[in-house]
C-alpha atoms as a PDB file:
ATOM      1  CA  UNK A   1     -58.609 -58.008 -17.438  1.00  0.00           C
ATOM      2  CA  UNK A   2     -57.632 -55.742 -20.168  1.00  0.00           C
ATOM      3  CA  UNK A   3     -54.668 -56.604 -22.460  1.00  0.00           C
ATOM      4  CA  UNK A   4     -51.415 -55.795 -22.571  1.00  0.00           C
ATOM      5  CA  UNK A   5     -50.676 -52.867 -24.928  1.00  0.00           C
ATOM      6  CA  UNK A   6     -47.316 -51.975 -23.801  1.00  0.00           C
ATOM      7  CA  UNK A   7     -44.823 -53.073 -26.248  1.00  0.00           C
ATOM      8  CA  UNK A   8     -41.548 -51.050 -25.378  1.00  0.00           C
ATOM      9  CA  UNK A   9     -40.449 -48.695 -22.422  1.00  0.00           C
ATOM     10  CA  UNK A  10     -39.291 -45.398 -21.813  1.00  0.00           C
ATOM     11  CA  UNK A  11     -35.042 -45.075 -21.673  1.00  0.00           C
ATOM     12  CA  UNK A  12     -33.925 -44.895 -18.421  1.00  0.00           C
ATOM     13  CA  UNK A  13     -33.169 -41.287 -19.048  1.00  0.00           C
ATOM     14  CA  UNK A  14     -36.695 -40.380 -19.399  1.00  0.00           C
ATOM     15  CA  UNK A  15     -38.120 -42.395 -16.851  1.00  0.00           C
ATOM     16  CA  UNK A  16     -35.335 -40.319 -14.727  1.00  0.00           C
ATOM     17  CA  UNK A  17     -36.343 -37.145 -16.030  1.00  0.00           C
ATOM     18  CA  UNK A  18     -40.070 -37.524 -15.448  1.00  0.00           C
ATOM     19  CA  UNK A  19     -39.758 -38.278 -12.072  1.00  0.00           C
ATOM     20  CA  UNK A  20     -37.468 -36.046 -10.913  1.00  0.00           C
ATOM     21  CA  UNK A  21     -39.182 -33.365 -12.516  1.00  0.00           C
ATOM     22  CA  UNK A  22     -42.101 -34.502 -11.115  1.00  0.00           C
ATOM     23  CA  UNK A  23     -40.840 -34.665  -7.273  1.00  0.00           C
ATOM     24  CA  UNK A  24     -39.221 -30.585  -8.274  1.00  0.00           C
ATOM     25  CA  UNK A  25     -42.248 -29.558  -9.457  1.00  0.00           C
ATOM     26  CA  UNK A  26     -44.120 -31.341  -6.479  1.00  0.00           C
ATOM     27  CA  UNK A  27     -41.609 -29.468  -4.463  1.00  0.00           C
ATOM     28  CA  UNK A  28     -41.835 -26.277  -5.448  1.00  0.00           C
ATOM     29  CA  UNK A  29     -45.499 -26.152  -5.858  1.00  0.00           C
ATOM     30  CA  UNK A  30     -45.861 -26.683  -2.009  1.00  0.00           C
ATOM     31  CA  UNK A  31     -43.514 -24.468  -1.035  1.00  0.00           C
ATOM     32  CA  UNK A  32     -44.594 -21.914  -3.604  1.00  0.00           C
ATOM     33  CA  UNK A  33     -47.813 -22.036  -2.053  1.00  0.00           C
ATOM     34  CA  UNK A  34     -46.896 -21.969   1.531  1.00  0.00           C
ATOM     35  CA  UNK A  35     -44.516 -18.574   1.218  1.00  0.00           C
ATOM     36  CA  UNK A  36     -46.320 -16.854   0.061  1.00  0.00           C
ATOM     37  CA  UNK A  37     -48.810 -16.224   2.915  1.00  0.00           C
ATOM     38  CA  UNK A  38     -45.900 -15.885   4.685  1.00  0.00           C
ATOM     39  CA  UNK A  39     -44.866 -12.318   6.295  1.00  0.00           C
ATOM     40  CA  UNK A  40     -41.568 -10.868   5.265  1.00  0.00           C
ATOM     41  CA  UNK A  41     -38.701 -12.437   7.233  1.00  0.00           C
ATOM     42  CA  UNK A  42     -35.352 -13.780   6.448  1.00  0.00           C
ATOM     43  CA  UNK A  43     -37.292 -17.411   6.329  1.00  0.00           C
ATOM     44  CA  UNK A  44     -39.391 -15.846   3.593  1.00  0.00           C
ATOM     45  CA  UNK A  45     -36.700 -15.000   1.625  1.00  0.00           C
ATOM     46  CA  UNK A  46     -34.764 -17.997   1.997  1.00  0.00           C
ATOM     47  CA  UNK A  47     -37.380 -20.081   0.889  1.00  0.00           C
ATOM     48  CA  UNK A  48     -37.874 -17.419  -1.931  1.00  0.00           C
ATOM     49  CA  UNK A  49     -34.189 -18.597  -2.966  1.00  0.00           C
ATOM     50  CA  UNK A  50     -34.641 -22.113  -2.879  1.00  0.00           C
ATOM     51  CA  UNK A  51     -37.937 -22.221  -5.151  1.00  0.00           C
ATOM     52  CA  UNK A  52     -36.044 -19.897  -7.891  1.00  0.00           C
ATOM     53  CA  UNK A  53     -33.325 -22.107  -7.869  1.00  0.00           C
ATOM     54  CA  UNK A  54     -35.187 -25.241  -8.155  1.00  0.00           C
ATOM     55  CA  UNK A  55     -37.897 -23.305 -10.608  1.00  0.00           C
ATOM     56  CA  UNK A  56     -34.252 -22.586 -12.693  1.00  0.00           C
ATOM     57  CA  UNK A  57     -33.046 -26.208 -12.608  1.00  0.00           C
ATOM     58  CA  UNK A  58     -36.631 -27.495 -13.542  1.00  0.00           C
ATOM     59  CA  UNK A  59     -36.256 -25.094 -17.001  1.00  0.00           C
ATOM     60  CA  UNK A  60     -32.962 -26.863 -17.271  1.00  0.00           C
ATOM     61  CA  UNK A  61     -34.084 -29.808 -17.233  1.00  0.00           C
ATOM     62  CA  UNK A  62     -37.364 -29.232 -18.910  1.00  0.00           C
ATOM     63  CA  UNK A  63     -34.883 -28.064 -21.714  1.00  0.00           C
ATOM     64  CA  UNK A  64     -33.425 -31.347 -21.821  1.00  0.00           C
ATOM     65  CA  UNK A  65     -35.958 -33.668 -21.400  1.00  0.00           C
ATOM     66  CA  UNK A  66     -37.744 -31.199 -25.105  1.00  0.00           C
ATOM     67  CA  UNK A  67     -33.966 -32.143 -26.922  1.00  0.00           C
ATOM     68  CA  UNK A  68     -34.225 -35.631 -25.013  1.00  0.00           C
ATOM     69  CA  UNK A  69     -37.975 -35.872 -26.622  1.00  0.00           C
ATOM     70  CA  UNK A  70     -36.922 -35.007 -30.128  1.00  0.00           C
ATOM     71  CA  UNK A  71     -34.073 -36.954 -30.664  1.00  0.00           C
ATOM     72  CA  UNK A  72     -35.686 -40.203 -28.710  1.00  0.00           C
ATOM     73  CA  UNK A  73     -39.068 -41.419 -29.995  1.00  0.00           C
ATOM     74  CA  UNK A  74     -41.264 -42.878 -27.206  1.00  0.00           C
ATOM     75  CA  UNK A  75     -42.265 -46.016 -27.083  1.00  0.00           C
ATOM     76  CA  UNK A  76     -44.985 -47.482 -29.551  1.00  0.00           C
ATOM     77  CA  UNK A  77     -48.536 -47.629 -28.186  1.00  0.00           C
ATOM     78  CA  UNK A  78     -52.133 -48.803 -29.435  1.00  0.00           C
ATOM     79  CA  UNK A  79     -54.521 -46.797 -27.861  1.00  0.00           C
ATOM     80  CA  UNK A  80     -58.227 -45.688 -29.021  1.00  0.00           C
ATOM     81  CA  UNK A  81     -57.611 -42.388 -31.400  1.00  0.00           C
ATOM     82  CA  UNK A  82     -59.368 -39.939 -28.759  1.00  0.00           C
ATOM     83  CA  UNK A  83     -56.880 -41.529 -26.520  1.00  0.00           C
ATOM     84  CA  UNK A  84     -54.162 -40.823 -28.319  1.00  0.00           C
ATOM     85  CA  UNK A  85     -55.374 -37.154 -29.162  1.00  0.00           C
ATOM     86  CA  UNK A  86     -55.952 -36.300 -25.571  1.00  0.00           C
ATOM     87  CA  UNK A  87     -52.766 -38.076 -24.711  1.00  0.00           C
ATOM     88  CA  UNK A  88     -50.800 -35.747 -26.758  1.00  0.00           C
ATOM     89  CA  UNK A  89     -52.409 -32.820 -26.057  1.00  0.00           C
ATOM     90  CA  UNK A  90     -52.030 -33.000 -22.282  1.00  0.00           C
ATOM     91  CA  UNK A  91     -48.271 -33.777 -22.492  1.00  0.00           C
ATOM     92  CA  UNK A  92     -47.687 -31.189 -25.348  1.00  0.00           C
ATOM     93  CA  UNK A  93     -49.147 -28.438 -22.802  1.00  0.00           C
ATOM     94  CA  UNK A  94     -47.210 -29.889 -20.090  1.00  0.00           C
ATOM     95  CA  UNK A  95     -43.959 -29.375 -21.843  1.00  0.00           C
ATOM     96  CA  UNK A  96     -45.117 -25.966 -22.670  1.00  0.00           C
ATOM     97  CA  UNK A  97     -46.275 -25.151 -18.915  1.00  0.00           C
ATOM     98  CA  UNK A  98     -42.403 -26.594 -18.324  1.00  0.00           C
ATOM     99  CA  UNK A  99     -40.642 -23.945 -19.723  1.00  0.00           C
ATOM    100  CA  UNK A 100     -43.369 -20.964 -19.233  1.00  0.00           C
ATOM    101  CA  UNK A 101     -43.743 -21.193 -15.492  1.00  0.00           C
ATOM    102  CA  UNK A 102     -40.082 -21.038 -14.946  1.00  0.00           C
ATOM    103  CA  UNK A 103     -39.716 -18.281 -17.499  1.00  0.00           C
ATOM    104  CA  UNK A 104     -42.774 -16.199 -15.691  1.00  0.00           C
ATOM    105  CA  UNK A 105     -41.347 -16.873 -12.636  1.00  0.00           C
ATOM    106  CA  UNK A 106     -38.328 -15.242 -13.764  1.00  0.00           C
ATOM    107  CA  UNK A 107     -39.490 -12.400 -15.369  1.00  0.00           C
ATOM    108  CA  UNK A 108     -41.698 -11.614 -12.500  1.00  0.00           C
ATOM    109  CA  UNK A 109     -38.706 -11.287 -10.303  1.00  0.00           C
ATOM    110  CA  UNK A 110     -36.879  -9.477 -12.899  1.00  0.00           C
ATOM    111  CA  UNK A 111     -39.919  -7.045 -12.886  1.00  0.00           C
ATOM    112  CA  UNK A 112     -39.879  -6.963  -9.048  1.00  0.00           C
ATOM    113  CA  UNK A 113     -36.206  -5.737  -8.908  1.00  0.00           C
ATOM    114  CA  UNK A 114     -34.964  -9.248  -7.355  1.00  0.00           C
ATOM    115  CA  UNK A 115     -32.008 -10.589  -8.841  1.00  0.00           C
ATOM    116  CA  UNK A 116     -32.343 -14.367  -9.263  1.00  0.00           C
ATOM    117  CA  UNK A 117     -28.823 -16.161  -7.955  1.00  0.00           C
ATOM    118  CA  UNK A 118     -29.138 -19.279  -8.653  1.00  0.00           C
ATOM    119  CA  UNK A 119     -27.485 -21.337  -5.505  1.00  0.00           C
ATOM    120  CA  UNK A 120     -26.447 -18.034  -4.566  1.00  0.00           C
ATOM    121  CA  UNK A 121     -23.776 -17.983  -6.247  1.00  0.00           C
ATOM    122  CA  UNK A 122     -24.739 -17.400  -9.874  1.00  0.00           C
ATOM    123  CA  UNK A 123     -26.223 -14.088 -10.548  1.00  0.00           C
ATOM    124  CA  UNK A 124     -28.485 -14.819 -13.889  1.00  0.00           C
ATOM    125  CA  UNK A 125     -29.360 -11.912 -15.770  1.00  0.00           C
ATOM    126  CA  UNK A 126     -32.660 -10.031 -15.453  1.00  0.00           C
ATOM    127  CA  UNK A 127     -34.675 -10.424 -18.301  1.00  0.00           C
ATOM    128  CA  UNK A 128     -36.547  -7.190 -17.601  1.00  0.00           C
ATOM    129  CA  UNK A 129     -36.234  -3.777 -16.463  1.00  0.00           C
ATOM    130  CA  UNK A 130     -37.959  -3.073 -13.105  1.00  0.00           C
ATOM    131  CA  UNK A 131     -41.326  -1.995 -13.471  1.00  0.00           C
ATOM    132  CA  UNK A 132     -43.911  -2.739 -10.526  1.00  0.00           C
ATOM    133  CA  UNK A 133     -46.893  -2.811 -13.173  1.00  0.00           C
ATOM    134  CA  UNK A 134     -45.085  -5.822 -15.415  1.00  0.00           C
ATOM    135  CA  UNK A 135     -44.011  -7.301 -12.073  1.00  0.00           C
ATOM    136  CA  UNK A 136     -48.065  -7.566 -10.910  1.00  0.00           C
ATOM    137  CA  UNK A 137     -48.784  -9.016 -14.455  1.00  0.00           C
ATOM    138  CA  UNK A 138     -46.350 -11.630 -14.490  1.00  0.00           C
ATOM    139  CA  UNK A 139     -47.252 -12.614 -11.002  1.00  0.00           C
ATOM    140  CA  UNK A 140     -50.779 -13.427 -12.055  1.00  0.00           C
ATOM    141  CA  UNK A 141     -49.568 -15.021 -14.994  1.00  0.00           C
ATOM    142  CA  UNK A 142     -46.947 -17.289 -13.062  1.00  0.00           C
ATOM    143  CA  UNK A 143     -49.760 -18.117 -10.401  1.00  0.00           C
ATOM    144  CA  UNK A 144     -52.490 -19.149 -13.015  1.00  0.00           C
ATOM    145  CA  UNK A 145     -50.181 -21.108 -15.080  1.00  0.00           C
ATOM    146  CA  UNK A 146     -49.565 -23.287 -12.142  1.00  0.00           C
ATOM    147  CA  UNK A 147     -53.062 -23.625 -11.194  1.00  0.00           C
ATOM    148  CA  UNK A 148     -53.162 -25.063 -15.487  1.00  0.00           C
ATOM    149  CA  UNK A 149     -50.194 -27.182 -14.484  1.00  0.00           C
ATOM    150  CA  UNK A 150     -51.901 -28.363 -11.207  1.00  0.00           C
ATOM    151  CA  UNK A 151     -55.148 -29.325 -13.263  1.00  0.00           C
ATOM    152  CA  UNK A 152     -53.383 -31.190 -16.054  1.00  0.00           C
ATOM    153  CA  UNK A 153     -51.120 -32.759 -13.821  1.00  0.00           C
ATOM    154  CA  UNK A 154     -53.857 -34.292 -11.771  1.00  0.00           C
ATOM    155  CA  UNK A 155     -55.653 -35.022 -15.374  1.00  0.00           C
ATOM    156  CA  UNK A 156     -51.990 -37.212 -16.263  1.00  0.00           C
ATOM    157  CA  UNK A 157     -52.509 -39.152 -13.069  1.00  0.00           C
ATOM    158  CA  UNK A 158     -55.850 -39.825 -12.815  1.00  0.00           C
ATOM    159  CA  UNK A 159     -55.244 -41.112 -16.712  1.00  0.00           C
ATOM    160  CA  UNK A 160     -52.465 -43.213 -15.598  1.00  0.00           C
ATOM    161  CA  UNK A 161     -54.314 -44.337 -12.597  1.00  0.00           C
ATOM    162  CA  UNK A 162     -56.901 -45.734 -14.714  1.00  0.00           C
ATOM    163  CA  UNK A 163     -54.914 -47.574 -17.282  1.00  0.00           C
ATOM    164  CA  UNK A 164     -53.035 -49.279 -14.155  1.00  0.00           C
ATOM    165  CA  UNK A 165     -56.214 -50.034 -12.016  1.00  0.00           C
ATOM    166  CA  UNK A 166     -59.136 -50.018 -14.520  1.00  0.00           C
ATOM    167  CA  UNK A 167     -57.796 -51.190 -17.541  1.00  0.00           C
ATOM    168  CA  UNK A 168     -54.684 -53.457 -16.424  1.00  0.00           C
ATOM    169  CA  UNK A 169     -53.226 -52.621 -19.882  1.00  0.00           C
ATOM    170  CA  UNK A 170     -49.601 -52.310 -18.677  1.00  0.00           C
ATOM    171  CA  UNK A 171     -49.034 -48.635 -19.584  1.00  0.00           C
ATOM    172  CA  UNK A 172     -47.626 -47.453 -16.227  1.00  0.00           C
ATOM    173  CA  UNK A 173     -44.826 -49.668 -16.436  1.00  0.00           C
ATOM    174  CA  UNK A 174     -43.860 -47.978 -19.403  1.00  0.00           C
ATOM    175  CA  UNK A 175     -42.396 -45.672 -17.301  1.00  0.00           C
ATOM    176  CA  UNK A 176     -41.809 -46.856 -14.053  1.00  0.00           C
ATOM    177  CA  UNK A 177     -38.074 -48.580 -13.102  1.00  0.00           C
ATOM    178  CA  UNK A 178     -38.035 -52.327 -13.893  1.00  0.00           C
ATOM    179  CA  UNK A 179     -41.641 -52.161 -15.196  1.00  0.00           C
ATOM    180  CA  UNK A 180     -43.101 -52.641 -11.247  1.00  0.00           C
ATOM    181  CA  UNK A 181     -46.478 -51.867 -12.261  1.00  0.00           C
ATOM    182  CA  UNK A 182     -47.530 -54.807 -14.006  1.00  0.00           C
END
């Protein structure tokens, strides 16, 4: 049994963050993937709706949880230095993968002509002109940077999956409610 190198946790309002964005982004993902084999209906579009607005309250929040992040250290941790380094570098592109995919996603309907209205009710700006050749860009771009997301996501697990079951150091409960994962 490995030892314990958890000293402190998370606050509660970054364990809340994480997992909520992690169940949107789990969300939105799926559905993202399943319209869009879909053919054009009023199903389509609906479900169109729903994963701009949740793609616009995951940039919310993912502009939170940066100030949260700045102002609120996290908690201490000993780790082997290449841990550390790939550590940081994983959640570093994760918080820029939270704000980019969001912001393509935008821009590519912008580009497309389609008004984002967030719970439709809130018409948000368009952050570009219509133009069907920007529109095909930032699609591809928005796509990709999901795939990325996907990949490092499943990298962040897999990590945390083998402090918990490999290395029975503790870190998982770091971050999980009352510290279950010890």
């Amino acid at each position: 049994m490995g030892t314990n190198i958890m000293t402190t946790r998370y606050t509660p309002t970054a364990m809340v963050l994480h997992w909520l964005m992690a169940l949107l982004l789990t969300g939105t993902f799926v559905l993202g993937l399943y319209m869009s084999d879909l053919k054009l209906s009023p199903t389509k579009l609906q479900l169109y709706s729903y994963h701009k607005w949740i793609g616009i309250t995951l940039l919310a929040l993912a502009v939170f949880r940066v100030l949260w992040r700045l102002t609120h250290r996290p908690p201490a941790i000993v780790l082997p230095r290449w841990q550390q380094r790939a550590s940081s570098s994983v959640h570093g592109m994760l918080y820029v993968l939270f704000i980019a995919i969001p912001l393509t996603g935008w821009l590519m309907s912008s580009a497309k002509g389609f008004q984002t209205v967030l719970f439709g009710v809130l018409p948000l700006p368009d952050l570009v002109g219509k133009d069907k050749s920007l529109g095909v860009l930032f699609t591809s771009v928005h796509e990709n940077l999901n795939y990325l997301l996907l990949v490092l996501v499943l990298l962040h697990v897999a990590a945390a999956l083998k402090h918990q079951l490999i290395d029975r150091d503790g870190l998982m409960a770091r971050m999980l409610p009352g510290g279950i994962a010890k």
